[in-house]
N, C-alpha and C. Protein backbone atom coordinates (compact mmCIF):
# COMPACT_ATOMS: atom_id res chain seq x y z
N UNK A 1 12.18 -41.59 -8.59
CA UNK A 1 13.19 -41.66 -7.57
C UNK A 1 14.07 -42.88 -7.87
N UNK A 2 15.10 -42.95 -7.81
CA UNK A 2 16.45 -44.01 -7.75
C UNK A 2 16.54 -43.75 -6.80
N UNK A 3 17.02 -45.27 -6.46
CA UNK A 3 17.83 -45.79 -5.66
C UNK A 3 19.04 -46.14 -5.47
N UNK A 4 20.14 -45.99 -4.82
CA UNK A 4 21.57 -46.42 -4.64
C UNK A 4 21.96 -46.83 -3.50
N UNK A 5 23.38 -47.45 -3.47
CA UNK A 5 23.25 -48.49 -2.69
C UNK A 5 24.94 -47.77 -2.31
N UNK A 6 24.95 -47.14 -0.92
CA UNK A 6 25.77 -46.47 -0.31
C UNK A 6 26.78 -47.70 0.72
N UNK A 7 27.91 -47.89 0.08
CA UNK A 7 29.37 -48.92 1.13
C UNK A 7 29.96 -48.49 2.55
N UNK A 8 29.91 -48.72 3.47
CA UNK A 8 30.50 -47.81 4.66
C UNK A 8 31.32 -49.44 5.01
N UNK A 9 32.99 -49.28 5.09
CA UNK A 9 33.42 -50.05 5.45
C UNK A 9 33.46 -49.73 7.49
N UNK A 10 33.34 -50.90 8.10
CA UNK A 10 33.20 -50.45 9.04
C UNK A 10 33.93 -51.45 9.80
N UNK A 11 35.87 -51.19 10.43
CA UNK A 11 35.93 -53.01 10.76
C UNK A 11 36.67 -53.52 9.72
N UNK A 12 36.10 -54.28 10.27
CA UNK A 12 36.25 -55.61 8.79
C UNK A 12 34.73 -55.46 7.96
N UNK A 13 33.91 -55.63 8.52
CA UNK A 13 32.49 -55.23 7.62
C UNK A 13 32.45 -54.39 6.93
N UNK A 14 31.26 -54.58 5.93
CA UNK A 14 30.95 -53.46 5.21
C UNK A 14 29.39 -53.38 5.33
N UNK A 15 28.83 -52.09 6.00
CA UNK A 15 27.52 -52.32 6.08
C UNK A 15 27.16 -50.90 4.63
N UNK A 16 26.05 -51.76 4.45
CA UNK A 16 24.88 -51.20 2.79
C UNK A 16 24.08 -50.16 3.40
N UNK A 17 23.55 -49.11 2.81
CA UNK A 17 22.64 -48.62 3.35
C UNK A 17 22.08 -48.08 1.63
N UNK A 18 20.75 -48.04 1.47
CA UNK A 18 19.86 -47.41 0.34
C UNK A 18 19.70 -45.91 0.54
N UNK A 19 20.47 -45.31 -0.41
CA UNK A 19 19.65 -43.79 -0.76
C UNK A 19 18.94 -43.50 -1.62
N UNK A 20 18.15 -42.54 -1.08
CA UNK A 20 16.96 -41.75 -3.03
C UNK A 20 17.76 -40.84 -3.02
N UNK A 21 18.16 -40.88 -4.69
CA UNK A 21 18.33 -40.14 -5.43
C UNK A 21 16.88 -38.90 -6.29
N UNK A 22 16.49 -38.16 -5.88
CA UNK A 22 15.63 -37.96 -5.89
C UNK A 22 15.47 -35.97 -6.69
N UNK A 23 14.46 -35.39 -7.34
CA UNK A 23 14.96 -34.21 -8.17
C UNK A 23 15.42 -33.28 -7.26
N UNK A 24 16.26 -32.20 -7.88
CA UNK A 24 17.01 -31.22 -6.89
C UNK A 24 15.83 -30.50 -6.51
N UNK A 25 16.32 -30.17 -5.41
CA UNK A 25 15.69 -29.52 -4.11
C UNK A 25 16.40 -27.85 -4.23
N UNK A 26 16.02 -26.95 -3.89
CA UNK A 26 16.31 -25.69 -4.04
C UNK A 26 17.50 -25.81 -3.63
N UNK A 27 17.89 -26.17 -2.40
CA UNK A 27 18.68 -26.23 -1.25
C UNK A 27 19.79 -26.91 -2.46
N UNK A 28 19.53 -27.70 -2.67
CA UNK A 28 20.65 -29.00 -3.64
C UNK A 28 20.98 -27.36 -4.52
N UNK A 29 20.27 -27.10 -5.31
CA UNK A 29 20.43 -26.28 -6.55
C UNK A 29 21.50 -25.32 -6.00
N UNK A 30 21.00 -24.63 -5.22
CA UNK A 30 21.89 -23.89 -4.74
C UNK A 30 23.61 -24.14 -4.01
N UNK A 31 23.53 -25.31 -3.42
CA UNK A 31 24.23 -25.82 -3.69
C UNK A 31 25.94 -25.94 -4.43
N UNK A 32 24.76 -27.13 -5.58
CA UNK A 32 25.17 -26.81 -6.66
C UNK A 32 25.91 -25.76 -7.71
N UNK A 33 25.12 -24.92 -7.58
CA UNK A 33 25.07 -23.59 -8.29
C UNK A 33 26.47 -22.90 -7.64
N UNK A 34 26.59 -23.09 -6.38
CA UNK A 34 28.47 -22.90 -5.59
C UNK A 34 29.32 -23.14 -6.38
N UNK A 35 29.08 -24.51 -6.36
CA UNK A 35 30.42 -25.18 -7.38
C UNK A 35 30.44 -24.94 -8.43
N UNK A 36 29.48 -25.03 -8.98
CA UNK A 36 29.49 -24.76 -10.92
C UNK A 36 30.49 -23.21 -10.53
N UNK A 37 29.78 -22.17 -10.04
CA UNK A 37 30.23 -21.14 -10.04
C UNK A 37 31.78 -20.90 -9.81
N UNK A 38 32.41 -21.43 -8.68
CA UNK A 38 33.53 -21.86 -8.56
C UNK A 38 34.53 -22.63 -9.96
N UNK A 39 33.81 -23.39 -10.16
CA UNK A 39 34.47 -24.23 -11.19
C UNK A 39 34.67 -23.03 -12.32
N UNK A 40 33.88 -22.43 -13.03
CA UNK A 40 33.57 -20.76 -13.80
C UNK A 40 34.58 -20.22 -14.03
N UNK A 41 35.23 -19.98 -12.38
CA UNK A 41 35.83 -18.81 -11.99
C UNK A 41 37.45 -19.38 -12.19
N UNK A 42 37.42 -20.41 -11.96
CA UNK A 42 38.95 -21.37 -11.91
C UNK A 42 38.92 -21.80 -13.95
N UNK A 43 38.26 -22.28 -14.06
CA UNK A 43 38.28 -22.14 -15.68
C UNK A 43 38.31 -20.80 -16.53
N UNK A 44 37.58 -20.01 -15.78
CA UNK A 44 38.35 -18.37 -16.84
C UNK A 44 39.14 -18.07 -16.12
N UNK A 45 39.68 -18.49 -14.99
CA UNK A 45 41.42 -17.71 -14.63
C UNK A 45 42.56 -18.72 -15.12
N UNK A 46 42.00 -19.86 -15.80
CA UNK A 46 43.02 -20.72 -16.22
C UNK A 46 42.49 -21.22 -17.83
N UNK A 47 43.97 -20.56 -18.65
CA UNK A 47 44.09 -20.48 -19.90
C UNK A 47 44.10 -22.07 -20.38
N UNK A 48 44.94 -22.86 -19.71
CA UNK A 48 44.82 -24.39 -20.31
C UNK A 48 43.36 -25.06 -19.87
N UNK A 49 42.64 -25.03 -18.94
CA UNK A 49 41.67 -25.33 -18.36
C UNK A 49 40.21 -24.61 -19.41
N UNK A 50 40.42 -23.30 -19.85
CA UNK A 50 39.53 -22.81 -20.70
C UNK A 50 39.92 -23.49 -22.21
N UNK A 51 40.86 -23.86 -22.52
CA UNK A 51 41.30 -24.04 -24.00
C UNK A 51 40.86 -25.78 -23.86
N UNK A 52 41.33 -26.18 -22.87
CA UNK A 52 40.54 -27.99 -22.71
C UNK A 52 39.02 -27.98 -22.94
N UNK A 53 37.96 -27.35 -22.41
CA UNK A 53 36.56 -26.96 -22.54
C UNK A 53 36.26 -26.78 -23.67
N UNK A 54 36.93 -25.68 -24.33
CA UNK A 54 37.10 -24.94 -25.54
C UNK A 54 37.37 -26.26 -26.70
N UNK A 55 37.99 -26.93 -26.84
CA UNK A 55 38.41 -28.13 -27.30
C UNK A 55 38.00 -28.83 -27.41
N UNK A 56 37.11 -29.66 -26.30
CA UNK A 56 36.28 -30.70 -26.06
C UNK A 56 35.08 -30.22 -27.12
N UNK A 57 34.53 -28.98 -26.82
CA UNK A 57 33.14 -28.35 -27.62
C UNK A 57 33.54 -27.67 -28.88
N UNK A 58 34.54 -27.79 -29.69
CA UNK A 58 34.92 -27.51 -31.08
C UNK A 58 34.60 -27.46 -31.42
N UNK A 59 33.16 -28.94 -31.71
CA UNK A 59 32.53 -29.08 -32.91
C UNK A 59 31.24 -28.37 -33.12
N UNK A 60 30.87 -27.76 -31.53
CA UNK A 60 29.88 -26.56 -31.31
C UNK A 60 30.38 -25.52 -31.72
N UNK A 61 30.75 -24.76 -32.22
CA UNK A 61 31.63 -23.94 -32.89
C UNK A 61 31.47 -22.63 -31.53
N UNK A 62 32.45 -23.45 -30.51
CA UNK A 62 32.05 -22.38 -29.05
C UNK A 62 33.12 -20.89 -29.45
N UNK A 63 33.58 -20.75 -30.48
CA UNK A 63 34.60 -19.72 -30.57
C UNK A 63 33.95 -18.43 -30.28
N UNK A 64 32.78 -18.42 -30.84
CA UNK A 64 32.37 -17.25 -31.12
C UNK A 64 31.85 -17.06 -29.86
N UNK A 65 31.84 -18.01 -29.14
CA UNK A 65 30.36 -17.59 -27.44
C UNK A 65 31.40 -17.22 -26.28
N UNK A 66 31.21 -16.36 -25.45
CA UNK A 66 32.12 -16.30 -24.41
C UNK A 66 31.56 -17.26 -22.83
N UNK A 67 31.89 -17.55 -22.78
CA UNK A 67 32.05 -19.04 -21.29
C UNK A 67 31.01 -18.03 -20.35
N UNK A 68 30.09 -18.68 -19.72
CA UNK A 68 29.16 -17.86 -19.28
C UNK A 68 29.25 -19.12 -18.12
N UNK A 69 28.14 -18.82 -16.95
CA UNK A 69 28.02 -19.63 -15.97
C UNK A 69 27.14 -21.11 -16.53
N UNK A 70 26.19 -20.78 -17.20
CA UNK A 70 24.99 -21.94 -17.70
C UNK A 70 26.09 -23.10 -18.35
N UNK A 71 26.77 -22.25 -19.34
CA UNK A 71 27.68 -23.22 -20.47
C UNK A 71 29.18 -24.08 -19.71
N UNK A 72 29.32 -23.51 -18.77
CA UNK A 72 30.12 -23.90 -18.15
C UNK A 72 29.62 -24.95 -17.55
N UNK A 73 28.10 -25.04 -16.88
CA UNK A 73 27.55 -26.10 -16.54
C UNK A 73 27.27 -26.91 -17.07
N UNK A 74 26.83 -26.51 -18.40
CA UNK A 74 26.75 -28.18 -19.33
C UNK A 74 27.94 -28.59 -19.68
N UNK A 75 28.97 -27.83 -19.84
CA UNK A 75 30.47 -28.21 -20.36
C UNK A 75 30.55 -29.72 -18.95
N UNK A 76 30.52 -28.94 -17.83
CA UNK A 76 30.66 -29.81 -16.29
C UNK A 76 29.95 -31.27 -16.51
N UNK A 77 28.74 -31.04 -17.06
CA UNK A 77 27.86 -32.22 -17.09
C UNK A 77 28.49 -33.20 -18.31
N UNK A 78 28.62 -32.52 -19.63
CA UNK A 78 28.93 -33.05 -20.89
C UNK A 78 30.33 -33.54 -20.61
N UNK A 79 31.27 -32.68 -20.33
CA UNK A 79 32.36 -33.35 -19.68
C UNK A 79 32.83 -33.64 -18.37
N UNK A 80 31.82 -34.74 -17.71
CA UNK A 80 32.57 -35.00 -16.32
C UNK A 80 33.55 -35.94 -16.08
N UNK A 81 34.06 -36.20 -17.06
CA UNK A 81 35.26 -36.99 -16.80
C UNK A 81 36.32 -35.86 -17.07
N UNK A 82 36.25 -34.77 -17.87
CA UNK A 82 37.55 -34.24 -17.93
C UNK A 82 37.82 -32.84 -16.46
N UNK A 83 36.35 -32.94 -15.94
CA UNK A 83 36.02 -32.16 -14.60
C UNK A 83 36.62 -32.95 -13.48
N UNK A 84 36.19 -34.44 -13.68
CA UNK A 84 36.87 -35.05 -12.28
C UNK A 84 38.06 -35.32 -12.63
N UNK A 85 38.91 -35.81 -13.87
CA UNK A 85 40.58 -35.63 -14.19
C UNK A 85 41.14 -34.27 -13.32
N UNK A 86 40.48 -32.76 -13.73
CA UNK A 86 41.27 -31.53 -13.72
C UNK A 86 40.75 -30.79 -12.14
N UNK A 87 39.55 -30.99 -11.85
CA UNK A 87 39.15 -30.18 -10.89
C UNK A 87 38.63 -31.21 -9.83
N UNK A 88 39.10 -32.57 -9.46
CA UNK A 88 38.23 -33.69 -8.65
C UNK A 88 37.56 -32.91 -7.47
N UNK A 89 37.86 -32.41 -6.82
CA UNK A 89 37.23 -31.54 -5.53
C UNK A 89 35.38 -31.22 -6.33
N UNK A 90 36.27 -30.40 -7.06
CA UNK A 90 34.31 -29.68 -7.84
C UNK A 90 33.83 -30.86 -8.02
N UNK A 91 34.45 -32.07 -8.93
CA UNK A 91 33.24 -32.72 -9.31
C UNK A 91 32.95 -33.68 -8.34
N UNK A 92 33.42 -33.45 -7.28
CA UNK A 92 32.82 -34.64 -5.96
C UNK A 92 31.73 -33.96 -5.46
N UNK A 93 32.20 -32.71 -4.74
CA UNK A 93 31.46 -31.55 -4.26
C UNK A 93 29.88 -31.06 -5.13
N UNK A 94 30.18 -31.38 -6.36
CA UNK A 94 29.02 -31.11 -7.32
C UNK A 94 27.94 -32.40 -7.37
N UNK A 95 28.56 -33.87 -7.14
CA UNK A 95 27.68 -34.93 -7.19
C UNK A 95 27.32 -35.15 -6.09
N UNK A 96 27.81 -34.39 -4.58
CA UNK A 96 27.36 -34.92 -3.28
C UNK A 96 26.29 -33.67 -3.17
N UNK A 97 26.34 -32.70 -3.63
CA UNK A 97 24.98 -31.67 -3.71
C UNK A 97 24.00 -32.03 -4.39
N UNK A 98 24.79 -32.19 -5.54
CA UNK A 98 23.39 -32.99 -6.50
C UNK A 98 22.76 -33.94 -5.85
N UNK A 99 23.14 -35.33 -5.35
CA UNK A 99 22.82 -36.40 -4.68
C UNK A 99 21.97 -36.03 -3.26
N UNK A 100 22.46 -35.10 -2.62
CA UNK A 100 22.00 -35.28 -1.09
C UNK A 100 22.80 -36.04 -0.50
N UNK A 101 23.60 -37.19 -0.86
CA UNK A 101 25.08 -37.76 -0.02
C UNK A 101 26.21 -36.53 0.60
N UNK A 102 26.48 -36.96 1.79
CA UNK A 102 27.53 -36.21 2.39
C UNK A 102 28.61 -36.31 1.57
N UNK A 103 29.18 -35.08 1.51
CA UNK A 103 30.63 -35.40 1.21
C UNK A 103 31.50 -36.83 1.75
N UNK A 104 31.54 -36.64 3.16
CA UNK A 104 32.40 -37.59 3.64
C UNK A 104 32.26 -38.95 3.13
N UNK A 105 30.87 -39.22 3.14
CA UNK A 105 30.12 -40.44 2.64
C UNK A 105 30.76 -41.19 1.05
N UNK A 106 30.25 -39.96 0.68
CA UNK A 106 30.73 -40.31 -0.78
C UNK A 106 31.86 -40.58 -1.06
N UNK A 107 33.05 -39.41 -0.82
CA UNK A 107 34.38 -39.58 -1.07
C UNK A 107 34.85 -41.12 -0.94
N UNK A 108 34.07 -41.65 0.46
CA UNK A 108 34.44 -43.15 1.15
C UNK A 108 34.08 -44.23 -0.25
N UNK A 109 33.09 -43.86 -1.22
CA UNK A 109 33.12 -44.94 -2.22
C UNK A 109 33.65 -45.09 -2.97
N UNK A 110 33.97 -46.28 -3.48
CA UNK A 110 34.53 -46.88 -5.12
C UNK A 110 33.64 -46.59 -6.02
N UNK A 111 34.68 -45.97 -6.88
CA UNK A 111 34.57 -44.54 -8.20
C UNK A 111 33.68 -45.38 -8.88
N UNK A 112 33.90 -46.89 -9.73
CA UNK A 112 32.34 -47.31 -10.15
C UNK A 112 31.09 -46.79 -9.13
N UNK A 113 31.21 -47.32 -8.38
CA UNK A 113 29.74 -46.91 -7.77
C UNK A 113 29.32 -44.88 -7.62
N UNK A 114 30.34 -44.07 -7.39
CA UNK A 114 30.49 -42.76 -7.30
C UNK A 114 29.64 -42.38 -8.75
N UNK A 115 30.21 -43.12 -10.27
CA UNK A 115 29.80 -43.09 -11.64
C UNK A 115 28.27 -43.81 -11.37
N UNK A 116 27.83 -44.67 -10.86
CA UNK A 116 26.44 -45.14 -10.43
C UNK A 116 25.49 -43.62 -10.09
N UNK A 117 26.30 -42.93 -9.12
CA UNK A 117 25.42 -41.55 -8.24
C UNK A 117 25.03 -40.78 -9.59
N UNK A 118 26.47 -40.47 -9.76
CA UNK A 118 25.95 -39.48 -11.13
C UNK A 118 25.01 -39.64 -11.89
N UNK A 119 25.22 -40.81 -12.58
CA UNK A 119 23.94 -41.30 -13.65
C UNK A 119 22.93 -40.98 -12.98
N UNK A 120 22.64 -41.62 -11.82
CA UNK A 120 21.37 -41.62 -10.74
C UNK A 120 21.06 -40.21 -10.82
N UNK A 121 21.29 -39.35 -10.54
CA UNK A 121 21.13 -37.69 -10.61
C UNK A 121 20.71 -37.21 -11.83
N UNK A 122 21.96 -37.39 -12.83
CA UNK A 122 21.25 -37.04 -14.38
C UNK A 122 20.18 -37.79 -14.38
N UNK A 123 19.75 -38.82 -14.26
CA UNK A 123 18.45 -39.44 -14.35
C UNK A 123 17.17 -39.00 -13.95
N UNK A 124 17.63 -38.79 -12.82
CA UNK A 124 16.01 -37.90 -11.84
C UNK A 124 16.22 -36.41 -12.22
N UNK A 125 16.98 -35.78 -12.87
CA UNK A 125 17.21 -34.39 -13.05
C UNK A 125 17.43 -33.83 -14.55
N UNK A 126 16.73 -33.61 -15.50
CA UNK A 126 16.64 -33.26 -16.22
C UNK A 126 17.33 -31.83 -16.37
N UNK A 127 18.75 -31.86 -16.79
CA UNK A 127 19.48 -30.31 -16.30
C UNK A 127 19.09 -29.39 -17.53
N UNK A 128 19.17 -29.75 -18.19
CA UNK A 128 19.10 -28.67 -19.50
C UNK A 128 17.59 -28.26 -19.72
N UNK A 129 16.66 -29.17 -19.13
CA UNK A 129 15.50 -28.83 -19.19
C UNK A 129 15.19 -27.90 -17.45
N UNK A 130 16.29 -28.07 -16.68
CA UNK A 130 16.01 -27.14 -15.74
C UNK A 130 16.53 -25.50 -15.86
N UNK A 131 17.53 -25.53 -16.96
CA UNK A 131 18.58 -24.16 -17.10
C UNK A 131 17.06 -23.51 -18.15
N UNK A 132 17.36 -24.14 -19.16
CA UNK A 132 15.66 -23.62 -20.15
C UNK A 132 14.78 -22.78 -18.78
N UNK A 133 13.93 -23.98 -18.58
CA UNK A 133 12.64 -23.14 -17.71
C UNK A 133 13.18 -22.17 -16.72
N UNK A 134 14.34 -22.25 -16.04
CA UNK A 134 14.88 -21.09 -15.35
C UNK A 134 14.62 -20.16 -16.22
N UNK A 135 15.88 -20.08 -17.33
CA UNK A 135 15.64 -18.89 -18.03
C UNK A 135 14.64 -17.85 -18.57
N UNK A 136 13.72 -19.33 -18.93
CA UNK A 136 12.08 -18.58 -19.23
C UNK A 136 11.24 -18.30 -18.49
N UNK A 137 11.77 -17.91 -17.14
CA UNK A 137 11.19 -17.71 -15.92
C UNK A 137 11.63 -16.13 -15.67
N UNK A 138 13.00 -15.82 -15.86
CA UNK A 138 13.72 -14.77 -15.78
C UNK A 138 13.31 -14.01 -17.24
N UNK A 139 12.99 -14.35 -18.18
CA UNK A 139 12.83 -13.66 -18.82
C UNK A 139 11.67 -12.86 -18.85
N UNK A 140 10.15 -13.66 -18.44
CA UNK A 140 9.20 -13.45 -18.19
C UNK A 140 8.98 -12.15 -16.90
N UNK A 141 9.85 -12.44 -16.31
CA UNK A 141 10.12 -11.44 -15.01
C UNK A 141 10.34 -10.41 -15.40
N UNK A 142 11.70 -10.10 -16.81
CA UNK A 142 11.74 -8.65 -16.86
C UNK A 142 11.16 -8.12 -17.26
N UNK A 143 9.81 -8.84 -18.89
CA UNK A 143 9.35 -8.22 -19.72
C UNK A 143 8.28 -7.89 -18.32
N UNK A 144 7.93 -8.25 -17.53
CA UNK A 144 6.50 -7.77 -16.52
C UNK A 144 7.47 -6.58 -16.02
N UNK A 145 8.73 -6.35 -15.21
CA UNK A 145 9.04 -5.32 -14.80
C UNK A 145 9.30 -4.35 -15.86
N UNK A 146 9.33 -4.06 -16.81
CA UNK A 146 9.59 -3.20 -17.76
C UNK A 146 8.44 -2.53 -18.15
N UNK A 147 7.59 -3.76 -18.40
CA UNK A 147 6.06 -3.46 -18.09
C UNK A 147 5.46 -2.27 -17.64
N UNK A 148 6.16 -2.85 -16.31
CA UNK A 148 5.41 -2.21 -14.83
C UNK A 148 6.04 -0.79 -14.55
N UNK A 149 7.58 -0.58 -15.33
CA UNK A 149 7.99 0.85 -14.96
C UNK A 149 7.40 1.72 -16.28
N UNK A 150 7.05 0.90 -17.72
CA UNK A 150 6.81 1.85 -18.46
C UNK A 150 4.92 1.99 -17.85
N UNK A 151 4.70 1.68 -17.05
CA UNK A 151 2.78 1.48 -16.95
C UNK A 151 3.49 2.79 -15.74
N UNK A 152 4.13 2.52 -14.69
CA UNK A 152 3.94 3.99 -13.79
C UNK A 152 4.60 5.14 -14.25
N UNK A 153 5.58 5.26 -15.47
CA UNK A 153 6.05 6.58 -15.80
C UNK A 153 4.92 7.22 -16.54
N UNK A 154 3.94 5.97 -17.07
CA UNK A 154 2.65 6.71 -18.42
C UNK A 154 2.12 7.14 -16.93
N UNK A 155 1.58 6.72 -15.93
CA UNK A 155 0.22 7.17 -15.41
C UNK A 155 1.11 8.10 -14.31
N UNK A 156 2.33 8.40 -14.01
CA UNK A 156 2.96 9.42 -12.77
C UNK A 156 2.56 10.86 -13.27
């Protein structure tokens, strides 16, 4: 768990308050999983926005792969500076899900400390090791249902 250290100007004061940063929670994931999706949908309806992505990951030779939801998410993660330049809404909206910070909350801080949250998140959240075991979770699922329809067509 991290810790961060949340500014609320209040007044003339500024009172501190400590948050955990702490691993995503279904609830967070899902979340999450809004915006990425959103973000997806605004990057394949926008040709300069897909060709910036496209660009950034060149040296992955992304030509040949078509923009899927997962890749779009590491694109988000790998490039969050060119996410909060082009799309700032998503990538606020994406670090206050990730985080557990309110929107309102967050927006209220200075962008060093906002770059503090993030790290804090990638830190306690291992993403690429969460998209993996998803996947090998879903995969495992179909080979059992495929399984299971070729096991009742043998014995119907």
């Amino acid at each position: 768990m991290t810790k961060v250290t949340l500014k609320m100007k209040k007044g003339e004061t500024v009172e501190k308050s400590q948050h955990e940063i702490e691993s995503l929670t279904i609830e967070q994931f899902q979340e999450s999983m809004g915006v990425i999706k959103e973000v997806f949908e605004i990057v394949q309806s926008n040709e300069a926005l897909k060709d910036m992505f496209n660009q950034f990951y060149k040296d992955e030779e992304l030509d040949d792969k078509e923009l899927s939801i997962d890749l779009i998410f590491q694109y988000a993660i790998g490039a969050y500076d060119l996410l909060l330049i082009n799309l700032p809404d998503q990538a606020i909206r994406l670090v206050s899900a990730m985080s557990g910070i309110s929107l309102d909350v967050l927006k209220k801080q200075k962008l060093e400390d906002f770059y503090d949250f993030y790290d804090a998140v990638l830190e306690e959240n291992d993403i690429e090791k969460l998209f993996k075991r998803g996947k090998l979770s879903l995969a495992t699922t179909k080979i059992k249902l495929s399984f299971a329809k070729k096991l009742k067509k043998a014995t119907a």
